[in-house]
N, C-alpha and C. Protein backbone atom coordinates (compact mmCIF):
# COMPACT_ATOMS: atom_id res chain seq x y z
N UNK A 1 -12.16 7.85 -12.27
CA UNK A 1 -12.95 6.75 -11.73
C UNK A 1 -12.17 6.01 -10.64
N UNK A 2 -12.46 5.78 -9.71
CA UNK A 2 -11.94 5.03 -8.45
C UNK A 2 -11.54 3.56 -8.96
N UNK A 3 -10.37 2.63 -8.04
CA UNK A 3 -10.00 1.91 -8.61
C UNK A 3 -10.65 0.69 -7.80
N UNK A 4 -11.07 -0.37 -8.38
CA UNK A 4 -11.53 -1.44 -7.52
C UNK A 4 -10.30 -1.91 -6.46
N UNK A 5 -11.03 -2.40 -5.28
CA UNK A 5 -9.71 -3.38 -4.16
C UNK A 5 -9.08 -3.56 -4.99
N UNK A 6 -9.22 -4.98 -6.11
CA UNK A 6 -8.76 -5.67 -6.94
C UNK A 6 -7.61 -5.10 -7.83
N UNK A 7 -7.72 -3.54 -7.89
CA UNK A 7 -6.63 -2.65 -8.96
C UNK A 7 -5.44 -2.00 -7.94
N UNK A 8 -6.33 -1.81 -6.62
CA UNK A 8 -5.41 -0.84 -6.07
C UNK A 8 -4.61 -2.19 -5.10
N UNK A 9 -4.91 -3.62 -4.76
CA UNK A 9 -3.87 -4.38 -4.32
C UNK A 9 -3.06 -4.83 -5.31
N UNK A 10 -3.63 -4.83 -6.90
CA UNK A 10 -2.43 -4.80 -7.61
C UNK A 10 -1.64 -3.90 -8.16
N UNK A 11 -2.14 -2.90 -7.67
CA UNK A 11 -0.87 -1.49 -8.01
C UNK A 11 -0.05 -1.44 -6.78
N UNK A 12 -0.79 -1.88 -5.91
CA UNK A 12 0.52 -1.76 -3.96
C UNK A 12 1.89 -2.52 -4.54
N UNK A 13 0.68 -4.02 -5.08
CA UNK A 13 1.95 -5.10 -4.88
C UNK A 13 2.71 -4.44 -6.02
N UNK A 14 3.01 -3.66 -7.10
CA UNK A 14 3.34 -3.32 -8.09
C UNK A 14 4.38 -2.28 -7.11
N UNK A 15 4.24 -1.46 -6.48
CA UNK A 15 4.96 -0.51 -5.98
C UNK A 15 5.75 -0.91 -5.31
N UNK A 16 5.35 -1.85 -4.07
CA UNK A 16 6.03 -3.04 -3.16
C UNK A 16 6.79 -3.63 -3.57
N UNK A 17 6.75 -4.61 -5.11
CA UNK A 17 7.61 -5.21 -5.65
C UNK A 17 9.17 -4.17 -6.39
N UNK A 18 8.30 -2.88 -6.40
CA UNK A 18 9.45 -1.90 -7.30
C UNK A 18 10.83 -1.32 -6.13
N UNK A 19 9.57 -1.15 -5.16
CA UNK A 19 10.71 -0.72 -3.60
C UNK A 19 11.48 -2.03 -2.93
N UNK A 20 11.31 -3.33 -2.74
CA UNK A 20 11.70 -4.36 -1.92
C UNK A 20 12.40 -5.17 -2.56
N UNK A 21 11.74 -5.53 -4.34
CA UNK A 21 12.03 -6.50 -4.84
C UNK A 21 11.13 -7.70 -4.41
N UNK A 22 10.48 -7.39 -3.51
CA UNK A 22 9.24 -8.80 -3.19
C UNK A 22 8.20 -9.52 -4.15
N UNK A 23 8.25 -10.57 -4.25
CA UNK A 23 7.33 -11.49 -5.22
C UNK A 23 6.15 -10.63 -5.33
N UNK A 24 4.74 -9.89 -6.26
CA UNK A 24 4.31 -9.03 -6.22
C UNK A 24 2.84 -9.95 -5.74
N UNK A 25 3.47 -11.30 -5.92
CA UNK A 25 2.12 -12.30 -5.56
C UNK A 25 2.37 -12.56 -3.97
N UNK A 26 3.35 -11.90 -2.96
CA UNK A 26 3.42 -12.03 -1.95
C UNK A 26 2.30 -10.73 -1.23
N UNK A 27 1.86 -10.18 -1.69
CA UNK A 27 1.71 -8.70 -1.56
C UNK A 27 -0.57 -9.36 -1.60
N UNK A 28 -0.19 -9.95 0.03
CA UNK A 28 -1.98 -9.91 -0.30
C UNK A 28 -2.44 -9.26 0.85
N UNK A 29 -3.82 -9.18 0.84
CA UNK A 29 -4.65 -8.03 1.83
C UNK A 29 -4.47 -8.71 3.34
N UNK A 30 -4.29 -9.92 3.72
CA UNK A 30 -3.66 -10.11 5.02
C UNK A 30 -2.74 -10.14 5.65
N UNK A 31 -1.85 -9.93 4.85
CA UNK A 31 -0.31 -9.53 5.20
C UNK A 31 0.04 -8.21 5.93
N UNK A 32 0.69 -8.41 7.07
CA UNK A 32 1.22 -6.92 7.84
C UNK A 32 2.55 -6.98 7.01
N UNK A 33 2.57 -5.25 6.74
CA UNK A 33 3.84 -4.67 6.04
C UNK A 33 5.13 -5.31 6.76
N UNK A 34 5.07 -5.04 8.16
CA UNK A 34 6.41 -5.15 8.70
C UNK A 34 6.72 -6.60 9.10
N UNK A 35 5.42 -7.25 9.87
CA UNK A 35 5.80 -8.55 10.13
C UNK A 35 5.35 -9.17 8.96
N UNK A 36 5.11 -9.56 8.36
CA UNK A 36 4.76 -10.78 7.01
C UNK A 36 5.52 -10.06 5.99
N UNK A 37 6.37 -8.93 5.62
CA UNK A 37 6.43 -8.80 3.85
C UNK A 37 7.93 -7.81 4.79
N UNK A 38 8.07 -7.77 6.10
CA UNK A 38 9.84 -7.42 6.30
C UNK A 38 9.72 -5.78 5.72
N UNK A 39 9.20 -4.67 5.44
CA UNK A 39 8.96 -3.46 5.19
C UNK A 39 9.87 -2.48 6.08
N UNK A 40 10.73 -1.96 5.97
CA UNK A 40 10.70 -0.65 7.42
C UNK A 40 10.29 0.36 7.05
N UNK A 41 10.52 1.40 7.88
CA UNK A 41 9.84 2.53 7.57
C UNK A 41 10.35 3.54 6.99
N UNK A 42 11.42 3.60 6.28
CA UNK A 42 11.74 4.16 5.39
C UNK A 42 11.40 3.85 4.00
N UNK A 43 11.35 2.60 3.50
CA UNK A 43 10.67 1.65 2.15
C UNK A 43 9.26 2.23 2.86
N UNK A 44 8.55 1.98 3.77
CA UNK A 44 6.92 2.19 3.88
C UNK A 44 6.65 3.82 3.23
N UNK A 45 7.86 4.13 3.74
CA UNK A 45 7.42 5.87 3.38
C UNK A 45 7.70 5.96 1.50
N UNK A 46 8.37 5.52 1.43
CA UNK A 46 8.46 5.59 -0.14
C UNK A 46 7.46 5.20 -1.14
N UNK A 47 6.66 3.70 -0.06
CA UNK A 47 5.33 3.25 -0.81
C UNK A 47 4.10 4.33 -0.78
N UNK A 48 4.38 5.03 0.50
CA UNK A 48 2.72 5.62 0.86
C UNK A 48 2.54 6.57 -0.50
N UNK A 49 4.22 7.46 -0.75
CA UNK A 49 4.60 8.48 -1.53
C UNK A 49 3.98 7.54 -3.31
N UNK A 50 4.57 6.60 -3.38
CA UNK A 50 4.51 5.87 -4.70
C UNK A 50 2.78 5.87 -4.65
N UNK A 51 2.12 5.35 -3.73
CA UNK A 51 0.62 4.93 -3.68
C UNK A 51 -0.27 6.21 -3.51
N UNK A 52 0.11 7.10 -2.95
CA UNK A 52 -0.49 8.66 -3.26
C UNK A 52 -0.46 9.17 -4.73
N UNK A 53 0.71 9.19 -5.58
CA UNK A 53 0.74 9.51 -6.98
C UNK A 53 -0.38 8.43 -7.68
N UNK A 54 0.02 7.02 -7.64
CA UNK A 54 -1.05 6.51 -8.69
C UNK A 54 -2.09 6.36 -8.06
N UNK A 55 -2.68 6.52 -6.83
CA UNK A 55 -3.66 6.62 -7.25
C UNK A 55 -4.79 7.78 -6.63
N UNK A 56 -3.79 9.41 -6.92
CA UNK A 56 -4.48 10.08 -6.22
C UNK A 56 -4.72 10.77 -5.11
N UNK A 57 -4.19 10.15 -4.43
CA UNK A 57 -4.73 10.09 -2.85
C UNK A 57 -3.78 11.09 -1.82
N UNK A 58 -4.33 11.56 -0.66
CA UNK A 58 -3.54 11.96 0.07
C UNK A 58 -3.50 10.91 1.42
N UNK A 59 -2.40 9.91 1.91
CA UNK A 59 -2.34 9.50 2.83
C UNK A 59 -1.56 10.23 4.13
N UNK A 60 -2.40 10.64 5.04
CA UNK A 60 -1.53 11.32 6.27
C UNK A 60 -0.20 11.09 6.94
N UNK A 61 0.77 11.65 7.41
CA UNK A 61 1.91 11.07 8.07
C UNK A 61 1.31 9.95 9.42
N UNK A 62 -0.06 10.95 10.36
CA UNK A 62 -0.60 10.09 11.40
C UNK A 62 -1.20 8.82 11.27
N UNK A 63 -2.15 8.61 9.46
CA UNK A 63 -2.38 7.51 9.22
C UNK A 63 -1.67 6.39 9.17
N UNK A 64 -0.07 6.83 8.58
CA UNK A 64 0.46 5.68 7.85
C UNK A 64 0.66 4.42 9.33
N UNK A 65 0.49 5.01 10.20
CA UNK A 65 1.49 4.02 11.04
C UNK A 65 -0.68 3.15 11.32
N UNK A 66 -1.10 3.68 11.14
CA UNK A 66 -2.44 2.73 11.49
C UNK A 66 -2.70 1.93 10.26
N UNK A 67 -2.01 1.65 8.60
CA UNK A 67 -1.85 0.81 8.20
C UNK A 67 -0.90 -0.35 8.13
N UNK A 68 -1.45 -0.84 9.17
CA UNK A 68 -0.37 -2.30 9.70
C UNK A 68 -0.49 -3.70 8.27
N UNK A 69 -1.84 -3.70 7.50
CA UNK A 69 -1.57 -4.65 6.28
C UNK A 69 -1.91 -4.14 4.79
N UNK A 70 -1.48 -4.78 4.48
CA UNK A 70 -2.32 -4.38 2.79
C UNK A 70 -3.38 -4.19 2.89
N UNK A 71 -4.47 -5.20 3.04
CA UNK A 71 -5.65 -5.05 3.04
C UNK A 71 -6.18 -3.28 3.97
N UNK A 72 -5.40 -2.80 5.02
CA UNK A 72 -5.84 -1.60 5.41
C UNK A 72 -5.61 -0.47 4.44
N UNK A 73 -4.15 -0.64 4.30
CA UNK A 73 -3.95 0.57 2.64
C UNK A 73 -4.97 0.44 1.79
N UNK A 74 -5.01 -0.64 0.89
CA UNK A 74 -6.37 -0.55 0.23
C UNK A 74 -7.47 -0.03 0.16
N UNK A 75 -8.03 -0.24 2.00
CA UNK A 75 -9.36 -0.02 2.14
C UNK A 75 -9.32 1.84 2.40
N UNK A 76 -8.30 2.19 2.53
CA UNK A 76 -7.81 3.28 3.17
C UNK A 76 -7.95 4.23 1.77
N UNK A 77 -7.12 3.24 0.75
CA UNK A 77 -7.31 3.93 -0.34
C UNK A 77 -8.76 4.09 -1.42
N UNK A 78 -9.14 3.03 -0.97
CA UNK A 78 -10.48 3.19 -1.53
C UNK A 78 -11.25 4.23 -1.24
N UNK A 79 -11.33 4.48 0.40
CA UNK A 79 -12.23 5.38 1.15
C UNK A 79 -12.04 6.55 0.74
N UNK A 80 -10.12 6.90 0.10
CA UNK A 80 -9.62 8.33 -0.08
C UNK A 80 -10.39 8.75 -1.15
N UNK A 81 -10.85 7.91 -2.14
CA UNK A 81 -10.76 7.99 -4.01
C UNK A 81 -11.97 9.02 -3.86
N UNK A 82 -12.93 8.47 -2.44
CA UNK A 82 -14.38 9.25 -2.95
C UNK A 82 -14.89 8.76 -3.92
């Protein structure tokens, strides 16, 4: 069963908080990875990897760089679940 917004921004911030150490309540859908939550792209690559296992999904190498916030992963991931 596909996961609501609501599950899959709290599994990001869950992954986010496991890779950064970041408050997991910092981790909301308007936040850009790099400018608002400090991410590079080596931690980003570890999340896409962490966020493909739970929940499924295949995120592209070409996509990742067109998710600039949470809220795009999400919606990104939603769209993947089918």
């Amino acid at each position: 069963m596909a996961a609501s917004e609501q599950e899959i921004l709290e599994g990001l911030a869950e992954i986010v908080n496991e890779e950064t150490g970041l408050d997991q309540g910092d981790v909301q859908l308007d936040k850009s990875f790099t400018e608002d939550l400090d991410i590079d792209s080596l931690s980003m690559m570890t999340i896409v990897v962490n966020a493909e296992e739970k929940f499924g999904v295949r995120i592209p190498d070409e996509e990742v760089k067109n998710l600039k916030t949470v809220g795009d992963a999400v919606s990104f991931i939603q769209k993947s679940q089918g």
